[in-house]
C-alpha atoms as a PDB file:
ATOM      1  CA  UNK A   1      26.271  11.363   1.120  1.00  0.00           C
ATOM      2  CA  UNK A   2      22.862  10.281   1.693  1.00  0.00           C
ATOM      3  CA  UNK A   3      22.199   6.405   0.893  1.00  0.00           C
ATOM      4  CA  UNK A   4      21.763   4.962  -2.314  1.00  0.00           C
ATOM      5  CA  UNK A   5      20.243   7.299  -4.938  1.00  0.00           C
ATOM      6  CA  UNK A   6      19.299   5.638  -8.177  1.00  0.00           C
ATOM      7  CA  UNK A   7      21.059   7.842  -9.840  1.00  0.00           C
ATOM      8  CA  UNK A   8      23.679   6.953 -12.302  1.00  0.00           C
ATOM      9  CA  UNK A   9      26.058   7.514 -14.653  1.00  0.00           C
ATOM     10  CA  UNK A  10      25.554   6.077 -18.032  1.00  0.00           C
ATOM     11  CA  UNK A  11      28.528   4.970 -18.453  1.00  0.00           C
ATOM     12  CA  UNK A  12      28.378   0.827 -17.756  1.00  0.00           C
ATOM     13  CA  UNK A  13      27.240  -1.142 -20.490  1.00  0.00           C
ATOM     14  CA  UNK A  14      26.998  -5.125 -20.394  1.00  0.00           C
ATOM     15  CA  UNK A  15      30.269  -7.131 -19.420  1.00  0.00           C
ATOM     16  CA  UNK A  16      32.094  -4.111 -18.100  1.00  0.00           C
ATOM     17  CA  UNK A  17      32.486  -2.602 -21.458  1.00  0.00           C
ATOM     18  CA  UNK A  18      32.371   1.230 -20.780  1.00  0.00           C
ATOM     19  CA  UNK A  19      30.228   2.968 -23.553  1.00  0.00           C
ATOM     20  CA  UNK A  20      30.551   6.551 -24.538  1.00  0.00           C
ATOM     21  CA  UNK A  21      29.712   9.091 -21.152  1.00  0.00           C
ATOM     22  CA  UNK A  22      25.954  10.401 -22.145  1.00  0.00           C
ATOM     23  CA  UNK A  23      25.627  12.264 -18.856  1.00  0.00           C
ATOM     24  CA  UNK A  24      23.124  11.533 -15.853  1.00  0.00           C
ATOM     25  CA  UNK A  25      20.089  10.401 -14.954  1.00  0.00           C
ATOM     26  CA  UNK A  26      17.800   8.139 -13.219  1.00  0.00           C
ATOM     27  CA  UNK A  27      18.841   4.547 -15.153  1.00  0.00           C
ATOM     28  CA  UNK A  28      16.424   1.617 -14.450  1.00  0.00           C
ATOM     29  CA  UNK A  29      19.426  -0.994 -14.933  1.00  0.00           C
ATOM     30  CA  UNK A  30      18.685  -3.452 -12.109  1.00  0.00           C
ATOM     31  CA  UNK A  31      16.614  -5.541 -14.150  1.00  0.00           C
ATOM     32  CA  UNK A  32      16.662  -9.455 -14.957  1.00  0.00           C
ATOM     33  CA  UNK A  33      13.195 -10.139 -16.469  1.00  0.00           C
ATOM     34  CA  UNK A  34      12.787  -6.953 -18.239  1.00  0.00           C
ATOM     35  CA  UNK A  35      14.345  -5.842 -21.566  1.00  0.00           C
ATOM     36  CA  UNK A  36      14.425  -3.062 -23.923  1.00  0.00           C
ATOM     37  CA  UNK A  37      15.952  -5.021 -26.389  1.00  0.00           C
ATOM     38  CA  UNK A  38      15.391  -2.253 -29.251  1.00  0.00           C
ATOM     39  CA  UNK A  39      13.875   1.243 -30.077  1.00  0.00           C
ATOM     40  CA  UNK A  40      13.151   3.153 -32.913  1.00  0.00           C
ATOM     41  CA  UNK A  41      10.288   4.372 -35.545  1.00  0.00           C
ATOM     42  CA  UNK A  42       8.176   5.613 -32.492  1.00  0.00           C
ATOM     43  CA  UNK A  43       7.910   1.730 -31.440  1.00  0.00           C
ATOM     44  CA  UNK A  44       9.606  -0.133 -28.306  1.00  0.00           C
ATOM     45  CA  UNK A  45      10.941  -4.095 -28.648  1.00  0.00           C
ATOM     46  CA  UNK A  46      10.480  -5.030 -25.284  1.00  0.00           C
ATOM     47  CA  UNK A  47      10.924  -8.745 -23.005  1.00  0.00           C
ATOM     48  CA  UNK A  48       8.659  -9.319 -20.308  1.00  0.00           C
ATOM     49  CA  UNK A  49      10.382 -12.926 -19.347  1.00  0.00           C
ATOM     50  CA  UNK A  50      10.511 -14.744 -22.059  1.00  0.00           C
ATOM     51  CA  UNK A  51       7.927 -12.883 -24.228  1.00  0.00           C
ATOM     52  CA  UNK A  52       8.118 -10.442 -26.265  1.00  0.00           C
ATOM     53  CA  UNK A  53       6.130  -7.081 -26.992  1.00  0.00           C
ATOM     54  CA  UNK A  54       6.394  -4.110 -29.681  1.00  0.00           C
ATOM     55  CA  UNK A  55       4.503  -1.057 -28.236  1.00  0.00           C
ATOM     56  CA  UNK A  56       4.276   2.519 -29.177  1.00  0.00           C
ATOM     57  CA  UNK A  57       6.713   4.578 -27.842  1.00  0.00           C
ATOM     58  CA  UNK A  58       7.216   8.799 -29.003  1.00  0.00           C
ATOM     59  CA  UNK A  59      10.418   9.125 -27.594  1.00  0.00           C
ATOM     60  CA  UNK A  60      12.079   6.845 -30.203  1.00  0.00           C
ATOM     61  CA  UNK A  61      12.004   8.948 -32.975  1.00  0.00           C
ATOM     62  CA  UNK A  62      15.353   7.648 -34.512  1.00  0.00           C
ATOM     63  CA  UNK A  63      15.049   4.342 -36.971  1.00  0.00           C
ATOM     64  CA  UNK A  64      15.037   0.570 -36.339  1.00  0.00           C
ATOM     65  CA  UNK A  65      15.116  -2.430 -38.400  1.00  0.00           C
ATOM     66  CA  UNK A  66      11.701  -4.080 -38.693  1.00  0.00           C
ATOM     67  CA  UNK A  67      11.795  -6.537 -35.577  1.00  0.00           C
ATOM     68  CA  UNK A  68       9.562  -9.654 -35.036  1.00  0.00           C
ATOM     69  CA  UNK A  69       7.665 -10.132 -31.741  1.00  0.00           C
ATOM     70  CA  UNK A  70       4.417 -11.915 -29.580  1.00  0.00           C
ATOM     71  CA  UNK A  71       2.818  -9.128 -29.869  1.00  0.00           C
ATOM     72  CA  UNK A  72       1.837  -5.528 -31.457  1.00  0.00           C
ATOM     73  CA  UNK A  73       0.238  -3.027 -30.427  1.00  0.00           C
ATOM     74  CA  UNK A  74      -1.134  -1.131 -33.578  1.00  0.00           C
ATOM     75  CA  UNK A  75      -2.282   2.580 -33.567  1.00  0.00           C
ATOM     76  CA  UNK A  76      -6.027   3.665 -35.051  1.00  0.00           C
ATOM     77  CA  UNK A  77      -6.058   6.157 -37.355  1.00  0.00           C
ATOM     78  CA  UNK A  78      -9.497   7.368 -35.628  1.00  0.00           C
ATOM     79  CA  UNK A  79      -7.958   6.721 -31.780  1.00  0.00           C
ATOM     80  CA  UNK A  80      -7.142   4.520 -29.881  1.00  0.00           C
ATOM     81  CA  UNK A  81      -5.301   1.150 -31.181  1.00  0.00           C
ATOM     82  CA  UNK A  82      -5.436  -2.778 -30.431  1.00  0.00           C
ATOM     83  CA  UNK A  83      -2.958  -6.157 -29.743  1.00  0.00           C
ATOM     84  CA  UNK A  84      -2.389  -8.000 -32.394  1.00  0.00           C
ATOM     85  CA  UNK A  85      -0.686 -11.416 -31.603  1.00  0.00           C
ATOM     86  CA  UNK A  86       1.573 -14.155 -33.442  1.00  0.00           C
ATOM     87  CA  UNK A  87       1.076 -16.747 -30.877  1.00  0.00           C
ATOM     88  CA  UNK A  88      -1.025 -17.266 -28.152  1.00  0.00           C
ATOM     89  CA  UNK A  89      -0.051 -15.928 -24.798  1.00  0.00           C
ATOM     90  CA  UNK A  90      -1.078 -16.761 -21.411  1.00  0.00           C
ATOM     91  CA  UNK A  91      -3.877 -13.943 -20.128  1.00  0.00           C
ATOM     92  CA  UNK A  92      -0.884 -12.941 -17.444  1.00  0.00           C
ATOM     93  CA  UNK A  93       2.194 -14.230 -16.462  1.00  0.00           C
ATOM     94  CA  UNK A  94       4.661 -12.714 -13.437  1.00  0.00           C
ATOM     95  CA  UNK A  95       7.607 -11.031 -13.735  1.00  0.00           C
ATOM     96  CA  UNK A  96      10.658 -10.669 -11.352  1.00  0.00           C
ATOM     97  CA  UNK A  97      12.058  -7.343  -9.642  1.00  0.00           C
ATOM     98  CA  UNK A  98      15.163  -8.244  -7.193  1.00  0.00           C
ATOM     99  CA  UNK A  99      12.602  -9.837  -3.895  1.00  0.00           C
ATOM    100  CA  UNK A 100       9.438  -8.181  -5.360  1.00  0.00           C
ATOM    101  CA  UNK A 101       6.551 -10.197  -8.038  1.00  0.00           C
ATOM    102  CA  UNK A 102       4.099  -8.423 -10.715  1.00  0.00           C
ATOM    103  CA  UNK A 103       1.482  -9.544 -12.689  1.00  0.00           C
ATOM    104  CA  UNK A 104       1.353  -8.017 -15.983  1.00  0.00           C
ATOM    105  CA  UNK A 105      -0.811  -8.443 -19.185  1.00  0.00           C
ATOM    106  CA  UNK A 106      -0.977  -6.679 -22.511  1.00  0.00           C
ATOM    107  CA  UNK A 107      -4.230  -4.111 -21.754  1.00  0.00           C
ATOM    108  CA  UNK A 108      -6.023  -1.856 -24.011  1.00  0.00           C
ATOM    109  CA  UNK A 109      -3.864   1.742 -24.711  1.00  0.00           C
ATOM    110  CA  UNK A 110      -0.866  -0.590 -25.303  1.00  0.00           C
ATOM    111  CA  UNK A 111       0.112  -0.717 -21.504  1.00  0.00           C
ATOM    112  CA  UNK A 112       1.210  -3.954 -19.582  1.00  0.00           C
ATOM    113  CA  UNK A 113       0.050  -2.814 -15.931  1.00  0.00           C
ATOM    114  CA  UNK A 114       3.813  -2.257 -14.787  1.00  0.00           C
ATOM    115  CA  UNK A 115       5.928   1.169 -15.578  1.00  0.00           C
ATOM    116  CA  UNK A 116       9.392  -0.849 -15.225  1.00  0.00           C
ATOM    117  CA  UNK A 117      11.584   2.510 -15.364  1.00  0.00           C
ATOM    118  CA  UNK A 118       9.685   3.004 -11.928  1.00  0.00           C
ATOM    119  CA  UNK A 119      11.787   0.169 -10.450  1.00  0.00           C
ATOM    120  CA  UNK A 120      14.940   3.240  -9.933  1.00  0.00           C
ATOM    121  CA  UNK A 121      12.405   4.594  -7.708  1.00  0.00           C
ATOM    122  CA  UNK A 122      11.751   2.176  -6.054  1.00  0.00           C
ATOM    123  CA  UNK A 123      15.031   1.403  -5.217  1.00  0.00           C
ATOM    124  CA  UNK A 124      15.886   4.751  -4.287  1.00  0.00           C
ATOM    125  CA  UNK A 125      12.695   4.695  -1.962  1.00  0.00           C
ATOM    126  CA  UNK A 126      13.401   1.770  -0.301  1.00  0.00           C
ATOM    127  CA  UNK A 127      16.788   2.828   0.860  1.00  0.00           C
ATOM    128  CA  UNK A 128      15.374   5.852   1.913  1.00  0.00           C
ATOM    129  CA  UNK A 129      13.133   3.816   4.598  1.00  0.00           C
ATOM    130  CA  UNK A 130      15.963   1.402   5.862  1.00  0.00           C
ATOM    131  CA  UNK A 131      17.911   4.762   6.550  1.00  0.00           C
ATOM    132  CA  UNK A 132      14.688   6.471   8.725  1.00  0.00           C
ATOM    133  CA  UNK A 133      14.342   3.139   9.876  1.00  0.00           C
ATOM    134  CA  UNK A 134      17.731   2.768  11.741  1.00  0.00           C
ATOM    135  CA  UNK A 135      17.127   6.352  13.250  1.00  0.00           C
ATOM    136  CA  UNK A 136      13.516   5.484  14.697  1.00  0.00           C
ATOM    137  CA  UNK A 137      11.209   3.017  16.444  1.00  0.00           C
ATOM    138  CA  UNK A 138       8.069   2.300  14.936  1.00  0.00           C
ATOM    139  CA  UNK A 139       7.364   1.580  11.272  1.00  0.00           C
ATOM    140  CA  UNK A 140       7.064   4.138   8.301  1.00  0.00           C
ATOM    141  CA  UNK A 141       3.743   5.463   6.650  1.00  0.00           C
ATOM    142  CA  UNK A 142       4.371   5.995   2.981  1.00  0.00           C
ATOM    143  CA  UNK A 143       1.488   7.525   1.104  1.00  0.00           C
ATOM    144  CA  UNK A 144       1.391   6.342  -2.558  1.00  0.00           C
ATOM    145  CA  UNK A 145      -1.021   8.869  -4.442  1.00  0.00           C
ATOM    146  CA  UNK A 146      -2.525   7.883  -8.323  1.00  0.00           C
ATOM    147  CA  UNK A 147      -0.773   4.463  -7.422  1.00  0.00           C
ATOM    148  CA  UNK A 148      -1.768   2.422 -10.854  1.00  0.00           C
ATOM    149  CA  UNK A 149      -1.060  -0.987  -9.986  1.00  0.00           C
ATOM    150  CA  UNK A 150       1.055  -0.412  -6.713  1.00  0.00           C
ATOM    151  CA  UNK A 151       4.204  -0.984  -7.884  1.00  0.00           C
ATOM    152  CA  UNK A 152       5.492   2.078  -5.066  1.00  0.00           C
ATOM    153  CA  UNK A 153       3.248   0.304  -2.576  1.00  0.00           C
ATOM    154  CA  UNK A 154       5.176  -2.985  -3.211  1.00  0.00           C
ATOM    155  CA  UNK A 155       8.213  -1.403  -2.542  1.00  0.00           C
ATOM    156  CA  UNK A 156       7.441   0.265   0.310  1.00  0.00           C
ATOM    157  CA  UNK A 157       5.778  -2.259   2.250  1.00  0.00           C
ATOM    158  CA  UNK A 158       8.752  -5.213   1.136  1.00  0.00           C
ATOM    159  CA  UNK A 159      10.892  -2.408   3.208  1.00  0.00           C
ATOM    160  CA  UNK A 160       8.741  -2.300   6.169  1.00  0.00           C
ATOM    161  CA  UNK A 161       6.751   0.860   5.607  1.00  0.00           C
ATOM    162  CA  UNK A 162       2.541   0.753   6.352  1.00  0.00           C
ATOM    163  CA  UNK A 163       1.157   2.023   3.133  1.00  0.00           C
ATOM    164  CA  UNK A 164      -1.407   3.771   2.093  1.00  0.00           C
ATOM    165  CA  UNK A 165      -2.538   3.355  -1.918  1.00  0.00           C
ATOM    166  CA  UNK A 166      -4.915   5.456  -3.586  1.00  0.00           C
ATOM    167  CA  UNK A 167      -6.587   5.318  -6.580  1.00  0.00           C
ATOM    168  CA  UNK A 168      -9.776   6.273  -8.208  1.00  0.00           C
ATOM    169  CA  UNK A 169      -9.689   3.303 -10.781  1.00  0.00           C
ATOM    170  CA  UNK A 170     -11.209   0.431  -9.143  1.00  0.00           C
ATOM    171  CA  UNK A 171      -9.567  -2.371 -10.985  1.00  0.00           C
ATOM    172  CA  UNK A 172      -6.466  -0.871 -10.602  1.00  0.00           C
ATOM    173  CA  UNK A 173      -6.320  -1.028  -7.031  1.00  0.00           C
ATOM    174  CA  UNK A 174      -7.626  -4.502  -7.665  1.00  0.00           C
ATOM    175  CA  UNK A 175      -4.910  -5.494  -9.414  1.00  0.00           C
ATOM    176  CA  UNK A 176      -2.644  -3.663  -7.235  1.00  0.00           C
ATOM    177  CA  UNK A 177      -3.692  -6.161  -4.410  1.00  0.00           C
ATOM    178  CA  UNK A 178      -2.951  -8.941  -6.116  1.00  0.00           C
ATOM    179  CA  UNK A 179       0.557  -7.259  -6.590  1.00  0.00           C
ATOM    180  CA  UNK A 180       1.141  -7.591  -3.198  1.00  0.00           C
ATOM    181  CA  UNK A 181       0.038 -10.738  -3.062  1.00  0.00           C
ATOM    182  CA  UNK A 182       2.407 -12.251  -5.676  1.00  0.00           C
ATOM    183  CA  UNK A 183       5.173 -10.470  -3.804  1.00  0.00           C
ATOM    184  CA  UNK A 184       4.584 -12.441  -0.420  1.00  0.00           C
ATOM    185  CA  UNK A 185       2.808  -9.538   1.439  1.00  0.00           C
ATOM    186  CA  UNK A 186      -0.003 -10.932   2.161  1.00  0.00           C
ATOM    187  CA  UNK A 187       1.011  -9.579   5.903  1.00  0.00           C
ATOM    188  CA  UNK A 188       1.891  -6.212   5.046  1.00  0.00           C
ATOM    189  CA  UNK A 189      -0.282  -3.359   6.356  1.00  0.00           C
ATOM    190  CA  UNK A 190      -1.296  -1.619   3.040  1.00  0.00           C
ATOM    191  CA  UNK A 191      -4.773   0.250   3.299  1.00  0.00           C
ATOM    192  CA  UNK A 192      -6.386   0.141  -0.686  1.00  0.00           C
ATOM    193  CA  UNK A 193      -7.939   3.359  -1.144  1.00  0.00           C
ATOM    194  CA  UNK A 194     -10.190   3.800  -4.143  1.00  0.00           C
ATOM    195  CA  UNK A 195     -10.939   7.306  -4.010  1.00  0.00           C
ATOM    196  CA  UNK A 196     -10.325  11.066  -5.787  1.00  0.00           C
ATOM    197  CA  UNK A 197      -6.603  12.137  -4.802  1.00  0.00           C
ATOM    198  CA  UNK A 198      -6.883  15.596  -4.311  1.00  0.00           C
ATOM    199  CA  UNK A 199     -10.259  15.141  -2.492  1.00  0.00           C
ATOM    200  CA  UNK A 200      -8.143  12.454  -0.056  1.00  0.00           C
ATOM    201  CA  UNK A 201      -5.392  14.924   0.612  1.00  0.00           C
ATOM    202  CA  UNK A 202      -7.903  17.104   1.682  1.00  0.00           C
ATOM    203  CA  UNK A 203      -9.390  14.636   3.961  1.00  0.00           C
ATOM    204  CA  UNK A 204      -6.610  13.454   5.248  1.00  0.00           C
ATOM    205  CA  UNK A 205      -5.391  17.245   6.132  1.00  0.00           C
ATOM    206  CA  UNK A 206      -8.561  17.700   8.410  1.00  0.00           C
ATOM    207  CA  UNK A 207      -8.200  14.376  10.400  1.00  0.00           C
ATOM    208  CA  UNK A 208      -4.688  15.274  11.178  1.00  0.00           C
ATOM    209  CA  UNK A 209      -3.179  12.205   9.606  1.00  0.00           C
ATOM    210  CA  UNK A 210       0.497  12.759   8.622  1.00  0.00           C
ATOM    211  CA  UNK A 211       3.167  10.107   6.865  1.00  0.00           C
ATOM    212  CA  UNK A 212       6.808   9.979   6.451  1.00  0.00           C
ATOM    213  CA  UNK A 213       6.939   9.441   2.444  1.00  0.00           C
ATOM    214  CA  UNK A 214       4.996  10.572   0.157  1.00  0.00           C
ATOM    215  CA  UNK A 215       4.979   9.595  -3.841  1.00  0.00           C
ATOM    216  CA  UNK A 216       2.909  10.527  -5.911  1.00  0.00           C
ATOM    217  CA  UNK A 217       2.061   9.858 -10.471  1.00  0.00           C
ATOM    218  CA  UNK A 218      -0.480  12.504 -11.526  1.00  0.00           C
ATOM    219  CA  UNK A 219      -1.445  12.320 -14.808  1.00  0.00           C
ATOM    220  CA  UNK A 220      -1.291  15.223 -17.665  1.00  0.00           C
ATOM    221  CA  UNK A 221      -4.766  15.493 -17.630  1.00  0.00           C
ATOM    222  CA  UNK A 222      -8.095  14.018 -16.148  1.00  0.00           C
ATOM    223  CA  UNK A 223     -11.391  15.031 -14.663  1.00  0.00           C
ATOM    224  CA  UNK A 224     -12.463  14.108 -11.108  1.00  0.00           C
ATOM    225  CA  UNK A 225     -15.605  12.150 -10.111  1.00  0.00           C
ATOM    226  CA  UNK A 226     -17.977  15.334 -10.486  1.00  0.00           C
ATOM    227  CA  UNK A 227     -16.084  16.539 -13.551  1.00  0.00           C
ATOM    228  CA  UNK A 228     -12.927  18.289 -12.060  1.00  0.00           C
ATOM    229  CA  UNK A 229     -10.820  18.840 -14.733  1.00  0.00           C
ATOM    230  CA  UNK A 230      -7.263  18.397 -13.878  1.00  0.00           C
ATOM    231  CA  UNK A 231      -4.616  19.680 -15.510  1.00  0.00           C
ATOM    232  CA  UNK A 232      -0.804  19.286 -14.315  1.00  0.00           C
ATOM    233  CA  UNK A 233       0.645  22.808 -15.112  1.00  0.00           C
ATOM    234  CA  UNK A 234      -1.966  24.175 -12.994  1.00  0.00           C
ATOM    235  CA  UNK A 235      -2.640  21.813 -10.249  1.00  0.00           C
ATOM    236  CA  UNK A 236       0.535  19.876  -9.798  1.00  0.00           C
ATOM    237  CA  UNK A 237       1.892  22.624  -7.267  1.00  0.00           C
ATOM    238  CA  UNK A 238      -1.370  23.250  -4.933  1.00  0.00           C
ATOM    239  CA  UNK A 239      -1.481  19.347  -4.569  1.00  0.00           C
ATOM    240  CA  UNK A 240       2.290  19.030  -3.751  1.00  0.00           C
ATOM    241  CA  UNK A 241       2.028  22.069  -1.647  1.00  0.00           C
ATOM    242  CA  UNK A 242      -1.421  20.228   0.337  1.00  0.00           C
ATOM    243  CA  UNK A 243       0.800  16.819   0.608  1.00  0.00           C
ATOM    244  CA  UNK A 244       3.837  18.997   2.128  1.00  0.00           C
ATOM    245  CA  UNK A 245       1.174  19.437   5.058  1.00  0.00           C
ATOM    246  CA  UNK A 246       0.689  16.252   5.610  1.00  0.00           C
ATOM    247  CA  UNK A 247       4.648  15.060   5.918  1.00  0.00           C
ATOM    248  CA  UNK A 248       5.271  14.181   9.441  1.00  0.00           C
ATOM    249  CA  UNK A 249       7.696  15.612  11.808  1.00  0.00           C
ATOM    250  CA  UNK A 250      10.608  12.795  11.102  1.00  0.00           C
ATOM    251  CA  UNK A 251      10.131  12.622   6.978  1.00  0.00           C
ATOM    252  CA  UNK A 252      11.593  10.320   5.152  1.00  0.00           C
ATOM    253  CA  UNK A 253      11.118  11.683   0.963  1.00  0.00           C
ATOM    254  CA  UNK A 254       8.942  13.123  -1.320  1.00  0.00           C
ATOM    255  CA  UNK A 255       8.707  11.881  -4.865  1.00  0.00           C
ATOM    256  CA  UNK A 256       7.227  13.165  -7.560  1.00  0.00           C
ATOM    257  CA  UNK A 257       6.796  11.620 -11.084  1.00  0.00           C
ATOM    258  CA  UNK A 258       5.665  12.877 -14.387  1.00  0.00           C
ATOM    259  CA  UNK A 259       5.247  11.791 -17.677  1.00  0.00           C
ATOM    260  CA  UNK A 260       4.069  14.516 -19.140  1.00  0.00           C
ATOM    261  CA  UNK A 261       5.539  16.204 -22.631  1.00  0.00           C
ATOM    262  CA  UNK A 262       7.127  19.383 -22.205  1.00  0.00           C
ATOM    263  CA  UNK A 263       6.979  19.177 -18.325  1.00  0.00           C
ATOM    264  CA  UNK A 264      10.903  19.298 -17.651  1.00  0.00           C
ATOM    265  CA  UNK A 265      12.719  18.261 -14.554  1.00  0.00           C
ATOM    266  CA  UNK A 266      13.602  20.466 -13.166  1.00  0.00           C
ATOM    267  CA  UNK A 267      10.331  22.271 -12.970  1.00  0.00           C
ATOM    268  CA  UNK A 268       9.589  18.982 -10.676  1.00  0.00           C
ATOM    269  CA  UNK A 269      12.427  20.117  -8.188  1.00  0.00           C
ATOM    270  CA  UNK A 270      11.531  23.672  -8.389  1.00  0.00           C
ATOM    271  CA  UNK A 271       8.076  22.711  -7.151  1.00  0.00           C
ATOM    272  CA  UNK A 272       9.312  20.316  -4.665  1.00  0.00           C
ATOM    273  CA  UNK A 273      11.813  23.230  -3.451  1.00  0.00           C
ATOM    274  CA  UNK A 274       9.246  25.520  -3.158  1.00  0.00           C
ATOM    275  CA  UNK A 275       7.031  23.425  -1.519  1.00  0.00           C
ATOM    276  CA  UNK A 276       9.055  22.159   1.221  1.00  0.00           C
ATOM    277  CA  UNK A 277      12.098  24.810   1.678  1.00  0.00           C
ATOM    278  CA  UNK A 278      13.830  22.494   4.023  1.00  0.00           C
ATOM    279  CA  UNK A 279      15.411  19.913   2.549  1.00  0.00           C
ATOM    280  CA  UNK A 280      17.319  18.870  -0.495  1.00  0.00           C
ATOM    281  CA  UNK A 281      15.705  18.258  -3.643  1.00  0.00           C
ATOM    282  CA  UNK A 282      17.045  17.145  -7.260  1.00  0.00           C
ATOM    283  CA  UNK A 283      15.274  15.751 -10.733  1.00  0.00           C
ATOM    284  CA  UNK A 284      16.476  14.148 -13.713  1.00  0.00           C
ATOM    285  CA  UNK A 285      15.429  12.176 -16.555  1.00  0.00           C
ATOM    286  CA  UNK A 286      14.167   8.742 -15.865  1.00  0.00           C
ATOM    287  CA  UNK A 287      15.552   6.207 -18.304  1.00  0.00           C
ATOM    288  CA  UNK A 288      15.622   2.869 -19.911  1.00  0.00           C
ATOM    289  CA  UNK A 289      18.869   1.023 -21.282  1.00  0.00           C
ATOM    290  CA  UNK A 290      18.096   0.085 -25.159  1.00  0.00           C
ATOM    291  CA  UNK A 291      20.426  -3.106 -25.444  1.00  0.00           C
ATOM    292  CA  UNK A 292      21.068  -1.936 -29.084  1.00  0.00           C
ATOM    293  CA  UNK A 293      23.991   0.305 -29.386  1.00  0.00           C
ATOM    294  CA  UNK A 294      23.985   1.187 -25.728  1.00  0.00           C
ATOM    295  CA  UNK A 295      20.929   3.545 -26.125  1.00  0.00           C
ATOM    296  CA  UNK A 296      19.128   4.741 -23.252  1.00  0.00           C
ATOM    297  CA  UNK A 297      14.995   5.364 -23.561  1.00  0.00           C
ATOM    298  CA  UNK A 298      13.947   8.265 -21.695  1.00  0.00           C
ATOM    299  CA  UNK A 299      10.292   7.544 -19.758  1.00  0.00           C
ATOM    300  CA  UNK A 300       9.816  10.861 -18.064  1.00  0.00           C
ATOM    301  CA  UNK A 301      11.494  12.748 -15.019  1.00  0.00           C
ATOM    302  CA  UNK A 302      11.734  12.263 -11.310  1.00  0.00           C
ATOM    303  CA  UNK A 303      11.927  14.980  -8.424  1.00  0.00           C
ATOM    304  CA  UNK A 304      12.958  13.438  -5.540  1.00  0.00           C
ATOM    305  CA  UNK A 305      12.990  14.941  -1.581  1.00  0.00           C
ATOM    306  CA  UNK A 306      14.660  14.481   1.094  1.00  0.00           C
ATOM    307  CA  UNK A 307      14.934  16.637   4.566  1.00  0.00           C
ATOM    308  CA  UNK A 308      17.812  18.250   5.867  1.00  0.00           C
ATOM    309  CA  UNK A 309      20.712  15.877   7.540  1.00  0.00           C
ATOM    310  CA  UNK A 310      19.071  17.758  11.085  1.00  0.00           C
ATOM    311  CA  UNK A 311      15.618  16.601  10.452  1.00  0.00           C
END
């Protein structure tokens, strides 16, 4: 059995109590400063520390009790929405992840600058490295593609790896520096890319440049710098498929994530199986435990690579 996978059973509530079995997936459990506290009505009760945020969320679509918090993020009925607060909050504050720091706020489009179901890849990730790492000499090069605010490139470089983050949003590479910062790698090689991702891969395919991880977050939809429209049903696979060049000769994963509605998991390993033939590759749900009733919050699907045991 490879090493460890981030992949559990749901079946280990708080204080050892054992909850009904609900199957498998990719649990985010590992968490001290983060809660889901409760879910319901297409809204999320969430603690960041010691505050506390209700943002949308359309995967809750069972009911909750009306629940009090720091903040709400409210929905336009014309687009869009905005915070409303009922006390004043600092403009950011940190939050913990086992060794690693973030700096989150609440932004506009309800988000917080931190995806904390992402912290079971991350995991998984890292003890993917410390296994290559025991089996070669020389650091890892992990390429972290529509990295947001690095939380991947965190990871990676607190286990060792020389990163390379790319993103075309400017302040979001920004911010991802100061990520690494708060995390006490100020020393870690990570190269801040702010650049087009397919347009990189391409790049990076005629200079020769290969890595030993890649991960990658495209969104559902989006346009390029000259109007490119992306769209993941029908470029997820040739962008996979130009990465798979690019894995070295001694890989260590591939990991693909996607929030995207309707876009199941296991069309995530099918493309990763496709795409690189040798090697093992499986995909799940990625989840949330709701501390209410033992209920799990599902936050997209993983696919996650790995080469054969002879690679």
């Amino acid at each position: 059995m490879r090493g460890f996978q981030g992949r559990l059973p749901l079946n280990q509530g708080d204080g050892g109590e054992t909850p009904k079995k609900r199957g498998y997936m990719f649990l985010a459990d590992g968490w001290s400063d983060f809660r889901v506290l409760d879910a319901g009505n297409g809204m999320k009760l969430e603690r960041w520390k010691d505050i506390t945020l209700l943002r949308p969320d359309p995967q809750a679509v069972w009911p909750m009790a009306e629940p009090a918090a720091d903040a709400v993020y409210l929905r336009s009925e014309t687009g869009g929405g905005h915070w409303e607060f009922t006390r004043q909050l600092p403009e950011q504050w940190k939050i913990q992840y086992r060794d690693l720091t973030f700096l989150v706020r609440p932004t506009g489009f309800k988000h917080t600058g931190l995806f904390p179901e992402q912290a079971v890849n991350w995991d998984w990730m890292r003890g993917e490295l410390e296994m290559w790492k025991q089996r070669h000499d020389r650091a890892p090069r992990v390429l972290n593609l529509f990295a947001y605010t690095g939380g991947a490139s965190v990871a990676c470089a607190a286990a060792g790896a020389e990163v390379v983050h790319v993103d075309a949003a400017k302040g979001m590479v920004a911010w991802a520096k100061n990520n690494a910062e708060a995390s006490g790698l100020n020393n870690a090689v990570i190269r801040y890319i702010v650049d087009d991702c397919v347009k990189f891969v391409k790049r990076e395919q005629r200079r020769g440049n290969t890595y030993d991880g890649i991960v990658m977050d495209p969104p559902s939809y989006g346009r390029g710098p000259t109007g490119e429209l992306w769209k993941i049903e029908n470029d997820l696979y040739p962008l996979v498929a130009d990465c798979a060049a690019l894995l070295s000769d001694t890989p260590a994963f591939f990991l693909i994530n996607s929030y995207t509605t309707g876009l199941a998991a296991s069309v995530l390993k099918n493309v990763l199986r496709v795409a690189l033939p040798k090697g093992d590759a499986v995909a799940d749900e990625v989840g949330l435990p709701v501390e209410r009733d033992n209920l799990v919050l599902p936050c997209g699907s993983s696919g996650r690579w790995t080469p054969n045991k002879d690679s």
